[in-house]
C-alpha atoms as a PDB file:
ATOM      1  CA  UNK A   1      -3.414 -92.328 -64.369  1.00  0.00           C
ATOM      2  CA  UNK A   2      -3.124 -92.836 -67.744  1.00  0.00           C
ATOM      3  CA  UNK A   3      -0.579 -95.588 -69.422  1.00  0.00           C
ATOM      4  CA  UNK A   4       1.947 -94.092 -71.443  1.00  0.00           C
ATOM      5  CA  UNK A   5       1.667 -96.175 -75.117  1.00  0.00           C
ATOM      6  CA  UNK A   6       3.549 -93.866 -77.071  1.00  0.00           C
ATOM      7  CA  UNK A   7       7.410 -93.216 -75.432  1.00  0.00           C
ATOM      8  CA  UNK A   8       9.663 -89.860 -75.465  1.00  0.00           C
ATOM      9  CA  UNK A   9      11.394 -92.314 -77.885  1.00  0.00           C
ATOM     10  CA  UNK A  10       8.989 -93.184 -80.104  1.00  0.00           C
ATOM     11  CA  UNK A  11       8.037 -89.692 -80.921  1.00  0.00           C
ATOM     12  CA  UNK A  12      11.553 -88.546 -81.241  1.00  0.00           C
ATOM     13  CA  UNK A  13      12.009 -91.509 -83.866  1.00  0.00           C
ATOM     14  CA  UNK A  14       9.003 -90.094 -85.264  1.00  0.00           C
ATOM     15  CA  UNK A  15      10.190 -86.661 -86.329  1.00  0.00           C
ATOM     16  CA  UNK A  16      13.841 -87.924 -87.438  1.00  0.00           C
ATOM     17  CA  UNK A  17      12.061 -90.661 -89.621  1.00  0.00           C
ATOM     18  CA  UNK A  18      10.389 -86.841 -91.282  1.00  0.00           C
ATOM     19  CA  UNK A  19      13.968 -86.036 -91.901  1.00  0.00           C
ATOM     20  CA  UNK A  20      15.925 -88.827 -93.019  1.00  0.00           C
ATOM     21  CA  UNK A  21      18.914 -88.158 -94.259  1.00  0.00           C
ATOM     22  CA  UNK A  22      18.964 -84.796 -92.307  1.00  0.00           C
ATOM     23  CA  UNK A  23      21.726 -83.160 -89.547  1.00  0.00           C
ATOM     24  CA  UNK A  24      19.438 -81.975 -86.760  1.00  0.00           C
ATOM     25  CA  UNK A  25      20.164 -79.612 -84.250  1.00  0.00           C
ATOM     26  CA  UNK A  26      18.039 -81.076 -80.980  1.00  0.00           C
ATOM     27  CA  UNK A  27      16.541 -77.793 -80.140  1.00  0.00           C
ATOM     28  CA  UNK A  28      13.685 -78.489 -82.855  1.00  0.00           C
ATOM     29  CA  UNK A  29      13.497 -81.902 -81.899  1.00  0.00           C
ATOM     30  CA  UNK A  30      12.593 -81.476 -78.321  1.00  0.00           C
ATOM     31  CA  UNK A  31      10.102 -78.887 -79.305  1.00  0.00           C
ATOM     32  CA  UNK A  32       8.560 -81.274 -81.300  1.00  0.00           C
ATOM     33  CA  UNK A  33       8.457 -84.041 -78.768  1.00  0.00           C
ATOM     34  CA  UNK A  34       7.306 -81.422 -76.007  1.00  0.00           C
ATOM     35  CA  UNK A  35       4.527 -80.746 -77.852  1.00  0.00           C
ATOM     36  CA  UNK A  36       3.424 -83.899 -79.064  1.00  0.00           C
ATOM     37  CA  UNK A  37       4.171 -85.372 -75.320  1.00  0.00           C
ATOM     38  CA  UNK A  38       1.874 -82.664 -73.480  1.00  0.00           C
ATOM     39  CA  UNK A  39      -1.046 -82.980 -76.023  1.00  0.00           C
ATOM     40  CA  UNK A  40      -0.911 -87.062 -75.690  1.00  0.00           C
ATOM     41  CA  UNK A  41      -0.732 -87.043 -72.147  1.00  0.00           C
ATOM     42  CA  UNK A  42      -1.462 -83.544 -70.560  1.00  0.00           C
ATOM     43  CA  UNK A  43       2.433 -83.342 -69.203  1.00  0.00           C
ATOM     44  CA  UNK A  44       5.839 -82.115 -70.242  1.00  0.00           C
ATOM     45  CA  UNK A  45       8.254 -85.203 -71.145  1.00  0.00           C
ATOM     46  CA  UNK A  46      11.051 -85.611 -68.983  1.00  0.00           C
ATOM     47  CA  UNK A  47      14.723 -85.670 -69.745  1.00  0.00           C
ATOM     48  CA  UNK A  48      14.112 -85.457 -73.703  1.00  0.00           C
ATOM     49  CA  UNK A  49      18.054 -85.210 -74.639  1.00  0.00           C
ATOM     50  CA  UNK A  50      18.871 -88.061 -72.621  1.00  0.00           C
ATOM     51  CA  UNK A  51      16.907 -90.112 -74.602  1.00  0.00           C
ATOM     52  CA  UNK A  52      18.429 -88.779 -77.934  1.00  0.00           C
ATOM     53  CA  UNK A  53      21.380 -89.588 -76.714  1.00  0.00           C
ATOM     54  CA  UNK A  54      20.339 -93.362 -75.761  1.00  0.00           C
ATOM     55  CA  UNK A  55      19.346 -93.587 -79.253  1.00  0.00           C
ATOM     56  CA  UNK A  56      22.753 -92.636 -80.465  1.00  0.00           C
ATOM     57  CA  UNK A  57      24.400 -95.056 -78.052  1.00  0.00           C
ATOM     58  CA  UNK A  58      22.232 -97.858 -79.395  1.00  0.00           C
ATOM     59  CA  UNK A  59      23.643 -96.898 -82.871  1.00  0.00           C
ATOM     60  CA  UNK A  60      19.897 -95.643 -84.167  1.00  0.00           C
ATOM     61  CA  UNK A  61      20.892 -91.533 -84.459  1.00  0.00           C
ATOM     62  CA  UNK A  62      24.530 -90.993 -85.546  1.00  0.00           C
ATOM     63  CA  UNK A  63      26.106 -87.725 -83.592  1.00  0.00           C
ATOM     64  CA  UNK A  64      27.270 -85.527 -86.194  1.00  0.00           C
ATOM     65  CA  UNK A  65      28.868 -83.282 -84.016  1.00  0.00           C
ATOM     66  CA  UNK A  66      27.976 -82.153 -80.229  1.00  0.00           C
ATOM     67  CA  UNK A  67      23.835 -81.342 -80.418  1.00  0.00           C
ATOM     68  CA  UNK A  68      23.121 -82.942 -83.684  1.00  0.00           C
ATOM     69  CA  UNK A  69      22.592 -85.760 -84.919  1.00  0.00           C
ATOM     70  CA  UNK A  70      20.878 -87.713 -87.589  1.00  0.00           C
ATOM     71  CA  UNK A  71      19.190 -90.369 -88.803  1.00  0.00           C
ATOM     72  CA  UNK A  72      20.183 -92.533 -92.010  1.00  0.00           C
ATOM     73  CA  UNK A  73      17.827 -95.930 -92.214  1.00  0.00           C
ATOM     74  CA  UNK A  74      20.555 -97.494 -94.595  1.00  0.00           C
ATOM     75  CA  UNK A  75      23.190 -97.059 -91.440  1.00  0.00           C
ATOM     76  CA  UNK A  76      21.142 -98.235 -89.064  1.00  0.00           C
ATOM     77  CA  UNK A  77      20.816-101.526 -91.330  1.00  0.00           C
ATOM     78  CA  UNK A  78      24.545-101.336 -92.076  1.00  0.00           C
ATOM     79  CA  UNK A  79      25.444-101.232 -88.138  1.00  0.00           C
ATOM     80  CA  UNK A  80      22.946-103.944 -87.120  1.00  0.00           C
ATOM     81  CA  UNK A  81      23.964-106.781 -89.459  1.00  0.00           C
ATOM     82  CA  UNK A  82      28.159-105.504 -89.540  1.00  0.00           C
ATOM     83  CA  UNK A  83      29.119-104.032 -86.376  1.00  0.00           C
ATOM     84  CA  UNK A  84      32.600-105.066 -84.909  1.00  0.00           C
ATOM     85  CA  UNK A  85      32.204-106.276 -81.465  1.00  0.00           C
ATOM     86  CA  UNK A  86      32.848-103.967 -78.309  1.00  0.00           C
ATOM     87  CA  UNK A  87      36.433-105.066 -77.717  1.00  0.00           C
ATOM     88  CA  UNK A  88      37.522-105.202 -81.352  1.00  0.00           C
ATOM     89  CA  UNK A  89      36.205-101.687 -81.469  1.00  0.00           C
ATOM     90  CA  UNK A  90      38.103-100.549 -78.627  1.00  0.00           C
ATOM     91  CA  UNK A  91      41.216-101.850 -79.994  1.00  0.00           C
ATOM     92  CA  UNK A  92      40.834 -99.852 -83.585  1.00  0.00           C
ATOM     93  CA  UNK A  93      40.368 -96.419 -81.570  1.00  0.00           C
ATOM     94  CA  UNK A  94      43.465 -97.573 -79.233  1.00  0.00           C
ATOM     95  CA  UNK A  95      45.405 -98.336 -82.035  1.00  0.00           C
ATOM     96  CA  UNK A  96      44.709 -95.036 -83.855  1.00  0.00           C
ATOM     97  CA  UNK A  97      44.648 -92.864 -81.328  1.00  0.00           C
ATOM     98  CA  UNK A  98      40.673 -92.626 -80.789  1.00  0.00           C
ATOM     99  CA  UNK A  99      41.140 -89.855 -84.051  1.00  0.00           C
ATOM    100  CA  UNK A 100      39.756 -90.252 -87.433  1.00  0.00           C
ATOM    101  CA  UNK A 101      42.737 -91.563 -89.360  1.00  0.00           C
ATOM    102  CA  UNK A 102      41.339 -89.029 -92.570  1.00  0.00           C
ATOM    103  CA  UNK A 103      41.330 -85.344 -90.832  1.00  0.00           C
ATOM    104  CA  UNK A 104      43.083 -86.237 -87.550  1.00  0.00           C
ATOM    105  CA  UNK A 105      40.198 -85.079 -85.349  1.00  0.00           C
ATOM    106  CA  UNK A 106      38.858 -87.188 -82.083  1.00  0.00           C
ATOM    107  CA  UNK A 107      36.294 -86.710 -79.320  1.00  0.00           C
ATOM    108  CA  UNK A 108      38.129 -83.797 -77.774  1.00  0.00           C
ATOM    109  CA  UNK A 109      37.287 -81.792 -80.897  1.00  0.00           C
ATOM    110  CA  UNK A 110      33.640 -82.436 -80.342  1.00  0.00           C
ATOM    111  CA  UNK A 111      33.213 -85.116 -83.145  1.00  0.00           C
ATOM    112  CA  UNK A 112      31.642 -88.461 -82.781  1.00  0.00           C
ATOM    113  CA  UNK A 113      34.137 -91.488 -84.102  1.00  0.00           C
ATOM    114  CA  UNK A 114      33.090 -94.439 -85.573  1.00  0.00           C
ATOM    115  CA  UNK A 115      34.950 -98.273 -85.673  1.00  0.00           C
ATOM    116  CA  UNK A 116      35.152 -98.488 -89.860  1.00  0.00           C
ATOM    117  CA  UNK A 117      35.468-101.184 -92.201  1.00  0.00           C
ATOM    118  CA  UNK A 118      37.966-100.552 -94.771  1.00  0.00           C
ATOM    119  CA  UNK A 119      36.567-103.621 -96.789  1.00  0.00           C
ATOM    120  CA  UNK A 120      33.397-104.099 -96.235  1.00  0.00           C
ATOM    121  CA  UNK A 121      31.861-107.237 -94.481  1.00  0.00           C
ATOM    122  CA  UNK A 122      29.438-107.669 -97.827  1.00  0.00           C
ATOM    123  CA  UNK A 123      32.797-107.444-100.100  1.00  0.00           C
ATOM    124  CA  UNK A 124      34.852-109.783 -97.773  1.00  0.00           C
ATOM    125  CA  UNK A 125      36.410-108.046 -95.380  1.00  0.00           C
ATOM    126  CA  UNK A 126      36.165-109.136 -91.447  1.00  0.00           C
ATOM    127  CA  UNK A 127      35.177-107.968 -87.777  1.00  0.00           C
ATOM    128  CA  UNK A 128      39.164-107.478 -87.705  1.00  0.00           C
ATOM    129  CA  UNK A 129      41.352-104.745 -86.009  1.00  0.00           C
ATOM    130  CA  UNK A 130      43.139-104.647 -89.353  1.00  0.00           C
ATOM    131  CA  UNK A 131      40.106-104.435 -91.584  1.00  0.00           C
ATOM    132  CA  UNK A 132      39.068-101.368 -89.020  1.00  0.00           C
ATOM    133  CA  UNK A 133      40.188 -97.900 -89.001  1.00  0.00           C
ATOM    134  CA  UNK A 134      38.942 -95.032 -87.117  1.00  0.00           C
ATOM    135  CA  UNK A 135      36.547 -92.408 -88.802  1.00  0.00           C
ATOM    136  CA  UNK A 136      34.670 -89.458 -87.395  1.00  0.00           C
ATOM    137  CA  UNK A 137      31.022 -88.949 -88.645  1.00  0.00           C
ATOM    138  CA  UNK A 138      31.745 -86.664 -91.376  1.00  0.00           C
ATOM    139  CA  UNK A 139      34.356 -89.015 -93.270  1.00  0.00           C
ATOM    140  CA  UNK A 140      32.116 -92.022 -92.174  1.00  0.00           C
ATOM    141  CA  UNK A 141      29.248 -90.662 -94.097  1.00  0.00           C
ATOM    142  CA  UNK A 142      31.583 -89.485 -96.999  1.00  0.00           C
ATOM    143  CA  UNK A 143      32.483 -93.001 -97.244  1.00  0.00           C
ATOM    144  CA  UNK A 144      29.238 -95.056 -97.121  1.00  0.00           C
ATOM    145  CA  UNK A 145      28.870 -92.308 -99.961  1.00  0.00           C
ATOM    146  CA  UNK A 146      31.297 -93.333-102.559  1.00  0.00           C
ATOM    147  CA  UNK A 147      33.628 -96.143-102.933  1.00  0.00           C
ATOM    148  CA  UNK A 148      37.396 -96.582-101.422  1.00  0.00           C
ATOM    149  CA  UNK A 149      39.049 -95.152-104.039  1.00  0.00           C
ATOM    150  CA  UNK A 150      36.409 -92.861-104.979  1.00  0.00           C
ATOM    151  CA  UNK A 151      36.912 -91.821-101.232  1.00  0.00           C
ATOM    152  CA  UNK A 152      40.479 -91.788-101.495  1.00  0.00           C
ATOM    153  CA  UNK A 153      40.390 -89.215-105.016  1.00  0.00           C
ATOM    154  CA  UNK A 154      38.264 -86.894-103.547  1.00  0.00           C
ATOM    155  CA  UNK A 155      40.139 -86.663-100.315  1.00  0.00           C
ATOM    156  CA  UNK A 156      43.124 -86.069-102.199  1.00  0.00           C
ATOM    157  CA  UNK A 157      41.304 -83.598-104.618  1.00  0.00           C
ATOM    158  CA  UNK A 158      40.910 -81.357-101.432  1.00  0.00           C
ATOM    159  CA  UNK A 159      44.704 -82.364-100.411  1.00  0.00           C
ATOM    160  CA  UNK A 160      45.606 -80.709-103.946  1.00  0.00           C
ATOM    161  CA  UNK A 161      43.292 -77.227-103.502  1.00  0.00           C
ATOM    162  CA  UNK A 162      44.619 -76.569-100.075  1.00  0.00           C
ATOM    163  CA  UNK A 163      48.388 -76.916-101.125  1.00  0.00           C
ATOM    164  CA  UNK A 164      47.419 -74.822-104.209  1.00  0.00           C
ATOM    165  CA  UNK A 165      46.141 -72.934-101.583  1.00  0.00           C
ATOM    166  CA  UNK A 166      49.343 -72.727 -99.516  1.00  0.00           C
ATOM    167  CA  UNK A 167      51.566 -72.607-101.925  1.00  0.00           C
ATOM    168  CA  UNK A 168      52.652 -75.923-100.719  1.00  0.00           C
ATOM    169  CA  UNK A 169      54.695 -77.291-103.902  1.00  0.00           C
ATOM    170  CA  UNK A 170      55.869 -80.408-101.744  1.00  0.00           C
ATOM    171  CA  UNK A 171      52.272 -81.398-101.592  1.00  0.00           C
ATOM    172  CA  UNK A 172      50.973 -80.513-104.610  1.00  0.00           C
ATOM    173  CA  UNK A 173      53.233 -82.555-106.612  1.00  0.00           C
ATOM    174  CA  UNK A 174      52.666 -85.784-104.229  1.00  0.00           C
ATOM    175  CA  UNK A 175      49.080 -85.186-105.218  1.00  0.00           C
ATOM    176  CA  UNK A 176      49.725 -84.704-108.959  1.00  0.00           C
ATOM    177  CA  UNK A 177      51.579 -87.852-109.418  1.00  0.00           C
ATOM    178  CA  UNK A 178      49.371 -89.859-107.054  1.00  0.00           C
ATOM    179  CA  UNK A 179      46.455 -88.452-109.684  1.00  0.00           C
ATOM    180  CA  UNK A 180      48.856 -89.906-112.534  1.00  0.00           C
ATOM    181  CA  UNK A 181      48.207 -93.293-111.114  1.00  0.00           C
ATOM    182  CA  UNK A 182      44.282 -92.493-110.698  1.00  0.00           C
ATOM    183  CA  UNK A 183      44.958 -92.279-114.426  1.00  0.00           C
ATOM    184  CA  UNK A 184      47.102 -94.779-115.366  1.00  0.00           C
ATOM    185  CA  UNK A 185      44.700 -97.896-114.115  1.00  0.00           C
ATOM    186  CA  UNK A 186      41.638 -95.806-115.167  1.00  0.00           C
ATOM    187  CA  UNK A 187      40.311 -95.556-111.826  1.00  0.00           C
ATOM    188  CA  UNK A 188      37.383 -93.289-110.905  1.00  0.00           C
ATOM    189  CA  UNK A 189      38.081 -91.422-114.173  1.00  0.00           C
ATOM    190  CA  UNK A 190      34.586 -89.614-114.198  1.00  0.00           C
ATOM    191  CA  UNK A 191      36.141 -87.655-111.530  1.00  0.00           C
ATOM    192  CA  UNK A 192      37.941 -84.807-113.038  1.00  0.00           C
ATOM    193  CA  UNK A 193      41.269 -84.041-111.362  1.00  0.00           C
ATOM    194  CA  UNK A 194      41.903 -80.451-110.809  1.00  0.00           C
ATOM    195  CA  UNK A 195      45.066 -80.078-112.365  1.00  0.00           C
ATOM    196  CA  UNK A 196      43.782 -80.589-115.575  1.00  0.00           C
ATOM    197  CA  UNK A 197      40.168 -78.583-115.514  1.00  0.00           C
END
């Protein structure tokens, strides 16, 4: 019988390390592994998505939404040296409702949520409830992307387009004046509000 060397795991790593960066639907995934499985050992692999899913769990793969998921090396770094403890976690999704505190959606929507720093550990901030707020993967990603308040003005960039939108004159002067302040301590100024383009 022959020793397995290389795991289900290993060659699922394997093709996400091809595609870094990249949201992957599993079908391709378990092809891959299937195929590479049966030629190394002469057999079909057994219980592929599980193991994705392990991998997510351990915080390697990050579930962008239900069957795909991805793999970023710098957030696999980031959640190894900075991740709040279990119970501290638990506490930031109690507190805000296990939703992401930016669009409002949770599990039951079929998003992933993540336990956030809004400061991060390398700028000060703490494995706190308050330094945590809840995120799903999409507005997790957005925000490893850009700064706070770079964050922050393009989140309320989209705010302005869908009251423009909607007709929503309410909302759309909240966002104007809010921009005013954007301006007024020249913050994130190479991002052009809509108002003015």
């Amino acid at each position: 019988m022959t020793k397995e060397k290389i795991t289900i795991a290993d060659l699922i790593m394997e093709y996400f390390k091809k595609h870094p960066k990249k949201d992957l639907p599993h079908g391709p995934v378990v092809d891959y592994v299937e195929k590479k499985y049966l030629k190394l050992y002469g057999k079909k692999p057994r219980d592929t998505w599980r193991q994705i899913r392990r991998l997510h769990q351990e915080g390697i793969l990050i579930k962008v939404r239900k069957g795909v998921y991805r793999y970023d090396p710098d957030y696999v770094q980031h959640k190894e040296l900075y991740e709040f403890p279990p119970e501290v976690k638990e506490e930031i999704f109690k507190r805000d409702g296990y939703r992401c505190v930016v669009c409002g959606r949770g599990r039951e929507d079929g998003v992933e949520i993540h336990a956030d720093h809004k400061i991060p550990i390398d700028k000060g901030g703490t494995n706190t409830v308050d330094n945590g707020q809840t995120l799903c993967s999409e507005h997790n990603l957005l925000k490893k992307t850009y700064s706070q308040t770079e964050f922050g003005k393009r989140f309320l960039i989209k705010l302005y387009k869908d009251a423009v939108k909607k007709g929503d004159e309410k909302m759309i002067k909240f966002c104007k004046e809010i921009f005013d302040v954007y301006n007024k301590y020249d913050i994130n100024s190479h991002i052009k509000r809509p108002d003015k383009e």
